[in-house]
C-alpha atoms as a PDB file:
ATOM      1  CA  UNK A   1       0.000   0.000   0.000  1.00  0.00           C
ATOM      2  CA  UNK A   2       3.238   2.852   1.102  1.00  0.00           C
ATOM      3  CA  UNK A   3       4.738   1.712  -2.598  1.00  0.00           C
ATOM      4  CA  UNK A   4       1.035   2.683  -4.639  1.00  0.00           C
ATOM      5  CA  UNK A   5       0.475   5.532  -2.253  1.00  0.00           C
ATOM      6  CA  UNK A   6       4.384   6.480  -3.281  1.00  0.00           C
ATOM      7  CA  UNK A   7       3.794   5.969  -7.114  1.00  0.00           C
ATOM      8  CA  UNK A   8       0.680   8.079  -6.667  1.00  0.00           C
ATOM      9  CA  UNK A   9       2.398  11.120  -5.297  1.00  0.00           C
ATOM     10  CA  UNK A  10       5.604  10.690  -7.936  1.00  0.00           C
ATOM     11  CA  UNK A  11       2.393  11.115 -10.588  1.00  0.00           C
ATOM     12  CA  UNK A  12       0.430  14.434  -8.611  1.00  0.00           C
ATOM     13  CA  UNK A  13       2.855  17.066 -11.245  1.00  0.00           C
ATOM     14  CA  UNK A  14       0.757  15.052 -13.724  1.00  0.00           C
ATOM     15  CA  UNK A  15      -2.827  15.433 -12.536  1.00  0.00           C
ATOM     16  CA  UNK A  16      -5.072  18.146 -12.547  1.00  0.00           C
ATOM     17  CA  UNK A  17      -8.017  16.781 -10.215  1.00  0.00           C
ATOM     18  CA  UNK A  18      -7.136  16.492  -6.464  1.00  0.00           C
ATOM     19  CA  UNK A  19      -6.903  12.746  -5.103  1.00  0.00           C
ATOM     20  CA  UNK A  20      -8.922  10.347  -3.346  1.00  0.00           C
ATOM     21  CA  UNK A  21      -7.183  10.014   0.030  1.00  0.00           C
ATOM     22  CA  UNK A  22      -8.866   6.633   0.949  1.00  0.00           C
ATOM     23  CA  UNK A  23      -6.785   3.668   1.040  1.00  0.00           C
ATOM     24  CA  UNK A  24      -7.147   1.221  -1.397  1.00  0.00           C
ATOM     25  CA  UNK A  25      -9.991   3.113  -3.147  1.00  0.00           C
ATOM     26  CA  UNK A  26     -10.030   1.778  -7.288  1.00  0.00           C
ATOM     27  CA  UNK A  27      -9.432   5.150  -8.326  1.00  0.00           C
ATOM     28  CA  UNK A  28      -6.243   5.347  -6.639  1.00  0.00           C
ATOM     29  CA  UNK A  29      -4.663   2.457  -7.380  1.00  0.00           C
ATOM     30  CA  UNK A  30      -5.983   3.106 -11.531  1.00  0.00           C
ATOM     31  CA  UNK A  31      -3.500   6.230 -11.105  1.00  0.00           C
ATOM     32  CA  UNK A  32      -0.698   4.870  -9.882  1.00  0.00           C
ATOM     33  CA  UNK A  33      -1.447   2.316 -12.709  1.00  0.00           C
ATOM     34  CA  UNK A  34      -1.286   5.218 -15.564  1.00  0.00           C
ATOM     35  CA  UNK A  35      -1.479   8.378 -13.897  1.00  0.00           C
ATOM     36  CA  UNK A  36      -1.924   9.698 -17.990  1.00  0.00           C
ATOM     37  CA  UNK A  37      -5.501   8.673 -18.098  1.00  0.00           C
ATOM     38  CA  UNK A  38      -7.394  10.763 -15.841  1.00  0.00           C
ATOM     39  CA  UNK A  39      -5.589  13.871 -16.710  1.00  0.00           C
ATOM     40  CA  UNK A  40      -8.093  17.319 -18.314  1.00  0.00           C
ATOM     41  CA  UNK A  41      -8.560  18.052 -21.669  1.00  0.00           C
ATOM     42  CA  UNK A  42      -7.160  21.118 -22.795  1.00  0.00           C
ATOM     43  CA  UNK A  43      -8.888  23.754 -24.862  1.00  0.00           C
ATOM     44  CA  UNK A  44      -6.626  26.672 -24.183  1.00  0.00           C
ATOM     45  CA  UNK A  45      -3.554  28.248 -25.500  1.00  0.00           C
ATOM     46  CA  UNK A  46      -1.363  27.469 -22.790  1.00  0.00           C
ATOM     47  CA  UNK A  47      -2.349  23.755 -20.444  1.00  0.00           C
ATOM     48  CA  UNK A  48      -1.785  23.682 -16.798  1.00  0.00           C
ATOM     49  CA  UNK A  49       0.687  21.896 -17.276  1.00  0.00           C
ATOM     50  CA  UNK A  50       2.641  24.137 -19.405  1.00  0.00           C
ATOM     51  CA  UNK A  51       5.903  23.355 -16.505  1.00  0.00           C
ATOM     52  CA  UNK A  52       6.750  20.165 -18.322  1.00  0.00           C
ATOM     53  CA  UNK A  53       6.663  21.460 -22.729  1.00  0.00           C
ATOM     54  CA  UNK A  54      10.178  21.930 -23.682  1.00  0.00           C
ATOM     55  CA  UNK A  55      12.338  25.066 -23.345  1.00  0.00           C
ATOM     56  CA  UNK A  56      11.864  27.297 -26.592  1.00  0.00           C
ATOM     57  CA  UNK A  57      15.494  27.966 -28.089  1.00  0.00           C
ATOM     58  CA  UNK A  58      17.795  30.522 -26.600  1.00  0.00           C
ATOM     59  CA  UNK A  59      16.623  33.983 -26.623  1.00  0.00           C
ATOM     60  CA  UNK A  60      17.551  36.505 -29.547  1.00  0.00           C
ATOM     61  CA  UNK A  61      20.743  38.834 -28.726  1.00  0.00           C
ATOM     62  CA  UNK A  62      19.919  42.288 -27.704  1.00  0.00           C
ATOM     63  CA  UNK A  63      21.679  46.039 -27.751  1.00  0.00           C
ATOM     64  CA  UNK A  64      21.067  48.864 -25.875  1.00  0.00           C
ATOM     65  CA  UNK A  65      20.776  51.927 -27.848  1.00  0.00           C
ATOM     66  CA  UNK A  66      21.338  55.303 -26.855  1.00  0.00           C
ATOM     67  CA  UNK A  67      18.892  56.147 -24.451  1.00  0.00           C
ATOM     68  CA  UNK A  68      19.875  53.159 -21.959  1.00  0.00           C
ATOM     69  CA  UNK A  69      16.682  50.645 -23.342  1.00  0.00           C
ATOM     70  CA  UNK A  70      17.497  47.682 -24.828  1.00  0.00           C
ATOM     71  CA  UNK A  71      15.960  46.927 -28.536  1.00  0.00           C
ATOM     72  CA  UNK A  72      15.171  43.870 -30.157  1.00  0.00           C
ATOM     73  CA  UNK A  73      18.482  42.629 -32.640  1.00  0.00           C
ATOM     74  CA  UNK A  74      16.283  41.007 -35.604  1.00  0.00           C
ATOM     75  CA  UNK A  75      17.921  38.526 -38.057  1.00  0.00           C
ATOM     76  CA  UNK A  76      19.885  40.158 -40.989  1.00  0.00           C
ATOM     77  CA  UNK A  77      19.948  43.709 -39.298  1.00  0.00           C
ATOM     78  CA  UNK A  78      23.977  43.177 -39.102  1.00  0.00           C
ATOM     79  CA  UNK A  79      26.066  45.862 -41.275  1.00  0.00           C
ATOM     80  CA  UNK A  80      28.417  44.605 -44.309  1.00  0.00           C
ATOM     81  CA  UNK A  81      30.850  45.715 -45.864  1.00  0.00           C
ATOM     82  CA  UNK A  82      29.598  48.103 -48.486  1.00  0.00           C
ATOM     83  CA  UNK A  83      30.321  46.591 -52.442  1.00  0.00           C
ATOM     84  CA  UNK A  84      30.559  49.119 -55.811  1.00  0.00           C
ATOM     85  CA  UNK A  85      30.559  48.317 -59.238  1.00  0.00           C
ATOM     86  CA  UNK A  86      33.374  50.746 -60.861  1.00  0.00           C
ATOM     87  CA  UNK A  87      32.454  49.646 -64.332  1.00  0.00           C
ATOM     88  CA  UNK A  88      30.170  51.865 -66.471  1.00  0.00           C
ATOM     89  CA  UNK A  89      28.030  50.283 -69.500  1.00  0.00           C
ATOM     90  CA  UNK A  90      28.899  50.969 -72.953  1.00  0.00           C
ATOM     91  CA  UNK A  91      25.959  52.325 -74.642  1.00  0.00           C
ATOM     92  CA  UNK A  92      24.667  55.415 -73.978  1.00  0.00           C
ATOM     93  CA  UNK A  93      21.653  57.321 -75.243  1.00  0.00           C
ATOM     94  CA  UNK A  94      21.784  61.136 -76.138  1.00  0.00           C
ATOM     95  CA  UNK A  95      19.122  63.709 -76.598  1.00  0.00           C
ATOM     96  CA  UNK A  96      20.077  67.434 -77.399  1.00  0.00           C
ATOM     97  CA  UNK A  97      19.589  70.913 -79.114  1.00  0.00           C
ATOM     98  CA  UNK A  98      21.250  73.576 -79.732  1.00  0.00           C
ATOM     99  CA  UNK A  99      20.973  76.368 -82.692  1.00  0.00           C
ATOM    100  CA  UNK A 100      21.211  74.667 -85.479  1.00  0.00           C
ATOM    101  CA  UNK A 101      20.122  71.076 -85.190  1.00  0.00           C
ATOM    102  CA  UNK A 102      17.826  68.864 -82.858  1.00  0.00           C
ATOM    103  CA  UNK A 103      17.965  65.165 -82.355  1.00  0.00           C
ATOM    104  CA  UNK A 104      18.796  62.185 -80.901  1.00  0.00           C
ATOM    105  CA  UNK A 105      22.085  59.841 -81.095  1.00  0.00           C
ATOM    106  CA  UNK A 106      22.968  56.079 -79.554  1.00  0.00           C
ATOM    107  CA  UNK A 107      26.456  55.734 -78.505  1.00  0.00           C
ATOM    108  CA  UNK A 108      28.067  51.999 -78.422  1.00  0.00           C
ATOM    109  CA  UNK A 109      32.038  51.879 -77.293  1.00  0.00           C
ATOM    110  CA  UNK A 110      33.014  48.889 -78.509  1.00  0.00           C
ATOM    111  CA  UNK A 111      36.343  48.912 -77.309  1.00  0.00           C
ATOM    112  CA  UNK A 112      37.781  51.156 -74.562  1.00  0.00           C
ATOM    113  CA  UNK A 113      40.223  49.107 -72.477  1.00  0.00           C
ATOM    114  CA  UNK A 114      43.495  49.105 -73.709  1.00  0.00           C
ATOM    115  CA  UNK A 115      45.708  50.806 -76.180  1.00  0.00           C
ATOM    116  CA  UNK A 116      42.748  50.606 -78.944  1.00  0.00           C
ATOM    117  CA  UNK A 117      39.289  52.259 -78.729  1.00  0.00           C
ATOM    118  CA  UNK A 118      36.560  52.037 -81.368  1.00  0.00           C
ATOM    119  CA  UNK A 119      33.048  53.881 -80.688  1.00  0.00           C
ATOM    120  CA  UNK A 120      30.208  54.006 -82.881  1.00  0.00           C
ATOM    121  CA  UNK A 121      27.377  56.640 -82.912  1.00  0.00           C
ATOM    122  CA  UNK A 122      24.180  56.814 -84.792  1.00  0.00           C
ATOM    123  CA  UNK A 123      20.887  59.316 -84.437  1.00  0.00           C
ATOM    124  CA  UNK A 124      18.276  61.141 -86.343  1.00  0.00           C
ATOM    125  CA  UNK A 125      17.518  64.592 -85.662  1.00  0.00           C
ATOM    126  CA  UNK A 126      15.726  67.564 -87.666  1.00  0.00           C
ATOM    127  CA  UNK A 127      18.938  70.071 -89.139  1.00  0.00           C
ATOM    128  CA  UNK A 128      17.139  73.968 -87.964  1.00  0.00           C
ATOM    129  CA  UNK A 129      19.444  75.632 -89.844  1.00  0.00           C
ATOM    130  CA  UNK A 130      22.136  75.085 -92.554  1.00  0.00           C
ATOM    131  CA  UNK A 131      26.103  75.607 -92.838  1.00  0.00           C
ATOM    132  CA  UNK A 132      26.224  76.291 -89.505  1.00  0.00           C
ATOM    133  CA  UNK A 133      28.361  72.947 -88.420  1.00  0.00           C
ATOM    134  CA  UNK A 134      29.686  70.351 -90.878  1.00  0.00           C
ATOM    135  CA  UNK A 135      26.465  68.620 -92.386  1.00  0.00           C
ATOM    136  CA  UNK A 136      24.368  69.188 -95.242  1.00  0.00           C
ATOM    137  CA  UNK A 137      23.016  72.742 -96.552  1.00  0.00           C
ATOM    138  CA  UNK A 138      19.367  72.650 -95.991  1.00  0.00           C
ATOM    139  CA  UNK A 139      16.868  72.452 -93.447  1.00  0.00           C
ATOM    140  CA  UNK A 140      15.101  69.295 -92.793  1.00  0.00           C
ATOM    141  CA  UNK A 141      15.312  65.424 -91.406  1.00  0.00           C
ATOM    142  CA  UNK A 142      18.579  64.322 -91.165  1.00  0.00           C
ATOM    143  CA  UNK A 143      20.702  61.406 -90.733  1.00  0.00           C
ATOM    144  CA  UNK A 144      23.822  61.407 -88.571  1.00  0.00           C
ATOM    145  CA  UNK A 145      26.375  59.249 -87.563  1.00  0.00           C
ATOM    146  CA  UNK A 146      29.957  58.990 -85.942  1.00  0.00           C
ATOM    147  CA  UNK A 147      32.648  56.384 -86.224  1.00  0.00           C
ATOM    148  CA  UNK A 148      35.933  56.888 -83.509  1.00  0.00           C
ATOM    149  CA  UNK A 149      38.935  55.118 -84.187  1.00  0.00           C
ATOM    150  CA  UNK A 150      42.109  55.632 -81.621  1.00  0.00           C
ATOM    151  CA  UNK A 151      45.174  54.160 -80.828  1.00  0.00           C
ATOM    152  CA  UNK A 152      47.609  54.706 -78.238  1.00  0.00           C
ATOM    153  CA  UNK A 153      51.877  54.029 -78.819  1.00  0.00           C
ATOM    154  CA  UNK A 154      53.288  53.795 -75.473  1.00  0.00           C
ATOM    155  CA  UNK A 155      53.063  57.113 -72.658  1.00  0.00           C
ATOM    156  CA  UNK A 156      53.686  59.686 -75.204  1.00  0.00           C
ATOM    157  CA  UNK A 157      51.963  59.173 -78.718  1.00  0.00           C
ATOM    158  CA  UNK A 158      48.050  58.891 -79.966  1.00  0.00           C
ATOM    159  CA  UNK A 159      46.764  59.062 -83.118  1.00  0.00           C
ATOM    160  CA  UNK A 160      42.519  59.063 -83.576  1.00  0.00           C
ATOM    161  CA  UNK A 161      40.842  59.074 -86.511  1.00  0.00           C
ATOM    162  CA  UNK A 162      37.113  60.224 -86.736  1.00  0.00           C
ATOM    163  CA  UNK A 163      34.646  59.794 -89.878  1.00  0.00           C
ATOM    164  CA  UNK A 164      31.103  61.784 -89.919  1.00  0.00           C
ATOM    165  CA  UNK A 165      28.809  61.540 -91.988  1.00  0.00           C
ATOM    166  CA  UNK A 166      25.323  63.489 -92.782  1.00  0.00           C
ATOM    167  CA  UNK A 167      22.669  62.827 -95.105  1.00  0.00           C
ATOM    168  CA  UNK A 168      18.940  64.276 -95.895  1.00  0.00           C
ATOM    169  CA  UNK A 169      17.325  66.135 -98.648  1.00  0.00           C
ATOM    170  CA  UNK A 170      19.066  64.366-101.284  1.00  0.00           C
ATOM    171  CA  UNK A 171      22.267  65.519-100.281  1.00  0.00           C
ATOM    172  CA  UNK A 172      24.648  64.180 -98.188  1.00  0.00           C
ATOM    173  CA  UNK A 173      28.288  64.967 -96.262  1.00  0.00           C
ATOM    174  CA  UNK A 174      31.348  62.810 -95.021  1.00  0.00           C
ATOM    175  CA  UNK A 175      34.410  64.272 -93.191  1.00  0.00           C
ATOM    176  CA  UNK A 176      37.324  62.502 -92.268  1.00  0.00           C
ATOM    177  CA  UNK A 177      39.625  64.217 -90.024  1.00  0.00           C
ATOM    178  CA  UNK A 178      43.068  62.188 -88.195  1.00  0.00           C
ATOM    179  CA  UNK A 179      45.229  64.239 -85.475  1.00  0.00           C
ATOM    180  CA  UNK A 180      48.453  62.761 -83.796  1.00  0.00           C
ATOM    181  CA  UNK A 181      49.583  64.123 -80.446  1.00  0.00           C
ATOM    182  CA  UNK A 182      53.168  63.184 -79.395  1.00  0.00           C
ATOM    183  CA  UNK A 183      53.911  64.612 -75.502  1.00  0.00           C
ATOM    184  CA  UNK A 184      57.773  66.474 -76.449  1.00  0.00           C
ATOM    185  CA  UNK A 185      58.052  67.237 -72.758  1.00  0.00           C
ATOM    186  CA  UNK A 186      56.125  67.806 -69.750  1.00  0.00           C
ATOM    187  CA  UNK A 187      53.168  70.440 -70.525  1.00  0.00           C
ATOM    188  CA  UNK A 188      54.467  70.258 -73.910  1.00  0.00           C
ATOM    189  CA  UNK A 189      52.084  68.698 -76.739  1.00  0.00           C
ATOM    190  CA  UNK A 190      52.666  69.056 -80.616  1.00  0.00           C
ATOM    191  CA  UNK A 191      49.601  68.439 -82.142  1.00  0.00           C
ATOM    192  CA  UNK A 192      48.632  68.114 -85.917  1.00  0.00           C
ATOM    193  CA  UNK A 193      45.289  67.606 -87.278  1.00  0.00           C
ATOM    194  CA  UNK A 194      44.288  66.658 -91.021  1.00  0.00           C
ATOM    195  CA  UNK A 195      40.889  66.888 -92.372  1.00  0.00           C
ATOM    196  CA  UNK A 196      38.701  66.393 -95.540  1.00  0.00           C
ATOM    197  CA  UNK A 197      35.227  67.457 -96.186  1.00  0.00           C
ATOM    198  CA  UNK A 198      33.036  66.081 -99.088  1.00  0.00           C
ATOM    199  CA  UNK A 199      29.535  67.390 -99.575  1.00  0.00           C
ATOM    200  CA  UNK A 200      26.942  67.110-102.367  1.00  0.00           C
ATOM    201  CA  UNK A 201      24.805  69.371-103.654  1.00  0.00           C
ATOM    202  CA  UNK A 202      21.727  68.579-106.109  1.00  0.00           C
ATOM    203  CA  UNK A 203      23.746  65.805-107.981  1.00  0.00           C
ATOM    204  CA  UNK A 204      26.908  67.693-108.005  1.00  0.00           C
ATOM    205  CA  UNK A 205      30.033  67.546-105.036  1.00  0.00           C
ATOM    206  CA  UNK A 206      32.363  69.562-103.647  1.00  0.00           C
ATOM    207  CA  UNK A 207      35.252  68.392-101.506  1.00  0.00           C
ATOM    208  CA  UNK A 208      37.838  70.639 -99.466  1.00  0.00           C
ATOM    209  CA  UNK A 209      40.914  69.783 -97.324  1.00  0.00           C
ATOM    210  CA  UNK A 210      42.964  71.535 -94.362  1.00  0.00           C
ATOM    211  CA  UNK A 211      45.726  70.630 -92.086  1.00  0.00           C
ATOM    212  CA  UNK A 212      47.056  72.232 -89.187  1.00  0.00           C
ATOM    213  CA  UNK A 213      50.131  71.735 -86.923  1.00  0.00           C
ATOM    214  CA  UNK A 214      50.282  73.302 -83.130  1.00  0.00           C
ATOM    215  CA  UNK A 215      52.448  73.149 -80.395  1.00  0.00           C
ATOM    216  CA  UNK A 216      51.065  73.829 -77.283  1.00  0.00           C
ATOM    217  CA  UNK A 217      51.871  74.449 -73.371  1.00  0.00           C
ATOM    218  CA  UNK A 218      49.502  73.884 -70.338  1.00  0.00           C
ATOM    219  CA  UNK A 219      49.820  75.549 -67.729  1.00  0.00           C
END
Protein backbone atom coordinates (compact mmCIF):
# COMPACT_ATOMS: atom_id res chain seq x y z
CA UNK A 1 0.00 0.00 0.00
CA UNK A 2 3.24 2.85 1.10
CA UNK A 3 4.74 1.71 -2.60
CA UNK A 4 1.04 2.68 -4.64
CA UNK A 5 0.48 5.53 -2.25
CA UNK A 6 4.38 6.48 -3.28
CA UNK A 7 3.79 5.97 -7.11
CA UNK A 8 0.68 8.08 -6.67
CA UNK A 9 2.40 11.12 -5.30
CA UNK A 10 5.60 10.69 -7.94
CA UNK A 11 2.39 11.11 -10.59
CA UNK A 12 0.43 14.43 -8.61
CA UNK A 13 2.85 17.07 -11.24
CA UNK A 14 0.76 15.05 -13.72
CA UNK A 15 -2.83 15.43 -12.54
CA UNK A 16 -5.07 18.15 -12.55
CA UNK A 17 -8.02 16.78 -10.21
CA UNK A 18 -7.14 16.49 -6.46
CA UNK A 19 -6.90 12.75 -5.10
CA UNK A 20 -8.92 10.35 -3.35
CA UNK A 21 -7.18 10.01 0.03
CA UNK A 22 -8.87 6.63 0.95
CA UNK A 23 -6.78 3.67 1.04
CA UNK A 24 -7.15 1.22 -1.40
CA UNK A 25 -9.99 3.11 -3.15
CA UNK A 26 -10.03 1.78 -7.29
CA UNK A 27 -9.43 5.15 -8.33
CA UNK A 28 -6.24 5.35 -6.64
CA UNK A 29 -4.66 2.46 -7.38
CA UNK A 30 -5.98 3.11 -11.53
CA UNK A 31 -3.50 6.23 -11.11
CA UNK A 32 -0.70 4.87 -9.88
CA UNK A 33 -1.45 2.32 -12.71
CA UNK A 34 -1.29 5.22 -15.56
CA UNK A 35 -1.48 8.38 -13.90
CA UNK A 36 -1.92 9.70 -17.99
CA UNK A 37 -5.50 8.67 -18.10
CA UNK A 38 -7.39 10.76 -15.84
CA UNK A 39 -5.59 13.87 -16.71
CA UNK A 40 -8.09 17.32 -18.31
CA UNK A 41 -8.56 18.05 -21.67
CA UNK A 42 -7.16 21.12 -22.80
CA UNK A 43 -8.89 23.75 -24.86
CA UNK A 44 -6.63 26.67 -24.18
CA UNK A 45 -3.55 28.25 -25.50
CA UNK A 46 -1.36 27.47 -22.79
CA UNK A 47 -2.35 23.75 -20.44
CA UNK A 48 -1.79 23.68 -16.80
CA UNK A 49 0.69 21.90 -17.28
CA UNK A 50 2.64 24.14 -19.40
CA UNK A 51 5.90 23.36 -16.50
CA UNK A 52 6.75 20.16 -18.32
CA UNK A 53 6.66 21.46 -22.73
CA UNK A 54 10.18 21.93 -23.68
CA UNK A 55 12.34 25.07 -23.34
CA UNK A 56 11.86 27.30 -26.59
CA UNK A 57 15.49 27.97 -28.09
CA UNK A 58 17.79 30.52 -26.60
CA UNK A 59 16.62 33.98 -26.62
CA UNK A 60 17.55 36.50 -29.55
CA UNK A 61 20.74 38.83 -28.73
CA UNK A 62 19.92 42.29 -27.70
CA UNK A 63 21.68 46.04 -27.75
CA UNK A 64 21.07 48.86 -25.88
CA UNK A 65 20.78 51.93 -27.85
CA UNK A 66 21.34 55.30 -26.85
CA UNK A 67 18.89 56.15 -24.45
CA UNK A 68 19.87 53.16 -21.96
CA UNK A 69 16.68 50.65 -23.34
CA UNK A 70 17.50 47.68 -24.83
CA UNK A 71 15.96 46.93 -28.54
CA UNK A 72 15.17 43.87 -30.16
CA UNK A 73 18.48 42.63 -32.64
CA UNK A 74 16.28 41.01 -35.60
CA UNK A 75 17.92 38.53 -38.06
CA UNK A 76 19.88 40.16 -40.99
CA UNK A 77 19.95 43.71 -39.30
CA UNK A 78 23.98 43.18 -39.10
CA UNK A 79 26.07 45.86 -41.28
CA UNK A 80 28.42 44.60 -44.31
CA UNK A 81 30.85 45.72 -45.86
CA UNK A 82 29.60 48.10 -48.49
CA UNK A 83 30.32 46.59 -52.44
CA UNK A 84 30.56 49.12 -55.81
CA UNK A 85 30.56 48.32 -59.24
CA UNK A 86 33.37 50.75 -60.86
CA UNK A 87 32.45 49.65 -64.33
CA UNK A 88 30.17 51.86 -66.47
CA UNK A 89 28.03 50.28 -69.50
CA UNK A 90 28.90 50.97 -72.95
CA UNK A 91 25.96 52.33 -74.64
CA UNK A 92 24.67 55.42 -73.98
CA UNK A 93 21.65 57.32 -75.24
CA UNK A 94 21.78 61.14 -76.14
CA UNK A 95 19.12 63.71 -76.60
CA UNK A 96 20.08 67.43 -77.40
CA UNK A 97 19.59 70.91 -79.11
CA UNK A 98 21.25 73.58 -79.73
CA UNK A 99 20.97 76.37 -82.69
CA UNK A 100 21.21 74.67 -85.48
CA UNK A 101 20.12 71.08 -85.19
CA UNK A 102 17.83 68.86 -82.86
CA UNK A 103 17.97 65.16 -82.36
CA UNK A 104 18.80 62.19 -80.90
CA UNK A 105 22.08 59.84 -81.10
CA UNK A 106 22.97 56.08 -79.55
CA UNK A 107 26.46 55.73 -78.50
CA UNK A 108 28.07 52.00 -78.42
CA UNK A 109 32.04 51.88 -77.29
CA UNK A 110 33.01 48.89 -78.51
CA UNK A 111 36.34 48.91 -77.31
CA UNK A 112 37.78 51.16 -74.56
CA UNK A 113 40.22 49.11 -72.48
CA UNK A 114 43.49 49.11 -73.71
CA UNK A 115 45.71 50.81 -76.18
CA UNK A 116 42.75 50.61 -78.94
CA UNK A 117 39.29 52.26 -78.73
CA UNK A 118 36.56 52.04 -81.37
CA UNK A 119 33.05 53.88 -80.69
CA UNK A 120 30.21 54.01 -82.88
CA UNK A 121 27.38 56.64 -82.91
CA UNK A 122 24.18 56.81 -84.79
CA UNK A 123 20.89 59.32 -84.44
CA UNK A 124 18.28 61.14 -86.34
CA UNK A 125 17.52 64.59 -85.66
CA UNK A 126 15.73 67.56 -87.67
CA UNK A 127 18.94 70.07 -89.14
CA UNK A 128 17.14 73.97 -87.96
CA UNK A 129 19.44 75.63 -89.84
CA UNK A 130 22.14 75.08 -92.55
CA UNK A 131 26.10 75.61 -92.84
CA UNK A 132 26.22 76.29 -89.51
CA UNK A 133 28.36 72.95 -88.42
CA UNK A 134 29.69 70.35 -90.88
CA UNK A 135 26.47 68.62 -92.39
CA UNK A 136 24.37 69.19 -95.24
CA UNK A 137 23.02 72.74 -96.55
CA UNK A 138 19.37 72.65 -95.99
CA UNK A 139 16.87 72.45 -93.45
CA UNK A 140 15.10 69.29 -92.79
CA UNK A 141 15.31 65.42 -91.41
CA UNK A 142 18.58 64.32 -91.16
CA UNK A 143 20.70 61.41 -90.73
CA UNK A 144 23.82 61.41 -88.57
CA UNK A 145 26.37 59.25 -87.56
CA UNK A 146 29.96 58.99 -85.94
CA UNK A 147 32.65 56.38 -86.22
CA UNK A 148 35.93 56.89 -83.51
CA UNK A 149 38.93 55.12 -84.19
CA UNK A 150 42.11 55.63 -81.62
CA UNK A 151 45.17 54.16 -80.83
CA UNK A 152 47.61 54.71 -78.24
CA UNK A 153 51.88 54.03 -78.82
CA UNK A 154 53.29 53.79 -75.47
CA UNK A 155 53.06 57.11 -72.66
CA UNK A 156 53.69 59.69 -75.20
CA UNK A 157 51.96 59.17 -78.72
CA UNK A 158 48.05 58.89 -79.97
CA UNK A 159 46.76 59.06 -83.12
CA UNK A 160 42.52 59.06 -83.58
CA UNK A 161 40.84 59.07 -86.51
CA UNK A 162 37.11 60.22 -86.74
CA UNK A 163 34.65 59.79 -89.88
CA UNK A 164 31.10 61.78 -89.92
CA UNK A 165 28.81 61.54 -91.99
CA UNK A 166 25.32 63.49 -92.78
CA UNK A 167 22.67 62.83 -95.10
CA UNK A 168 18.94 64.28 -95.89
CA UNK A 169 17.32 66.14 -98.65
CA UNK A 170 19.07 64.37 -101.28
CA UNK A 171 22.27 65.52 -100.28
CA UNK A 172 24.65 64.18 -98.19
CA UNK A 173 28.29 64.97 -96.26
CA UNK A 174 31.35 62.81 -95.02
CA UNK A 175 34.41 64.27 -93.19
CA UNK A 176 37.32 62.50 -92.27
CA UNK A 177 39.63 64.22 -90.02
CA UNK A 178 43.07 62.19 -88.19
CA UNK A 179 45.23 64.24 -85.47
CA UNK A 180 48.45 62.76 -83.80
CA UNK A 181 49.58 64.12 -80.45
CA UNK A 182 53.17 63.18 -79.39
CA UNK A 183 53.91 64.61 -75.50
CA UNK A 184 57.77 66.47 -76.45
CA UNK A 185 58.05 67.24 -72.76
CA UNK A 186 56.13 67.81 -69.75
CA UNK A 187 53.17 70.44 -70.53
CA UNK A 188 54.47 70.26 -73.91
CA UNK A 189 52.08 68.70 -76.74
CA UNK A 190 52.67 69.06 -80.62
CA UNK A 191 49.60 68.44 -82.14
CA UNK A 192 48.63 68.11 -85.92
CA UNK A 193 45.29 67.61 -87.28
CA UNK A 194 44.29 66.66 -91.02
CA UNK A 195 40.89 66.89 -92.37
CA UNK A 196 38.70 66.39 -95.54
CA UNK A 197 35.23 67.46 -96.19
CA UNK A 198 33.04 66.08 -99.09
CA UNK A 199 29.53 67.39 -99.58
CA UNK A 200 26.94 67.11 -102.37
CA UNK A 201 24.81 69.37 -103.65
CA UNK A 202 21.73 68.58 -106.11
CA UNK A 203 23.75 65.80 -107.98
CA UNK A 204 26.91 67.69 -108.00
CA UNK A 205 30.03 67.55 -105.04
CA UNK A 206 32.36 69.56 -103.65
CA UNK A 207 35.25 68.39 -101.51
CA UNK A 208 37.84 70.64 -99.47
CA UNK A 209 40.91 69.78 -97.32
CA UNK A 210 42.96 71.54 -94.36
CA UNK A 211 45.73 70.63 -92.09
CA UNK A 212 47.06 72.23 -89.19
CA UNK A 213 50.13 71.73 -86.92
CA UNK A 214 50.28 73.30 -83.13
CA UNK A 215 52.45 73.15 -80.39
CA UNK A 216 51.06 73.83 -77.28
CA UNK A 217 51.87 74.45 -73.37
CA UNK A 218 49.50 73.88 -70.34
CA UNK A 219 49.82 75.55 -67.73
Amino acid sequence: MLGALGLALLGGPFVTLPLPVSPGDPTLMAIAADPAQMRLYCFSTRCGDAEWQVAMSAPMPVERSNAGRRSLRLPGSQSYAPLSAPATPRESQTLYSNDFRIGTRYNVQAMRDGPTQVGLALGAGYRLAPLYDDGINQAGPVLRGELNLGQQFGDRARLTQRVQFESGRGEAFVKQSMSLDVNLWPNWTLESDFAIRHDTQSGGGKETAESSIELRRRF
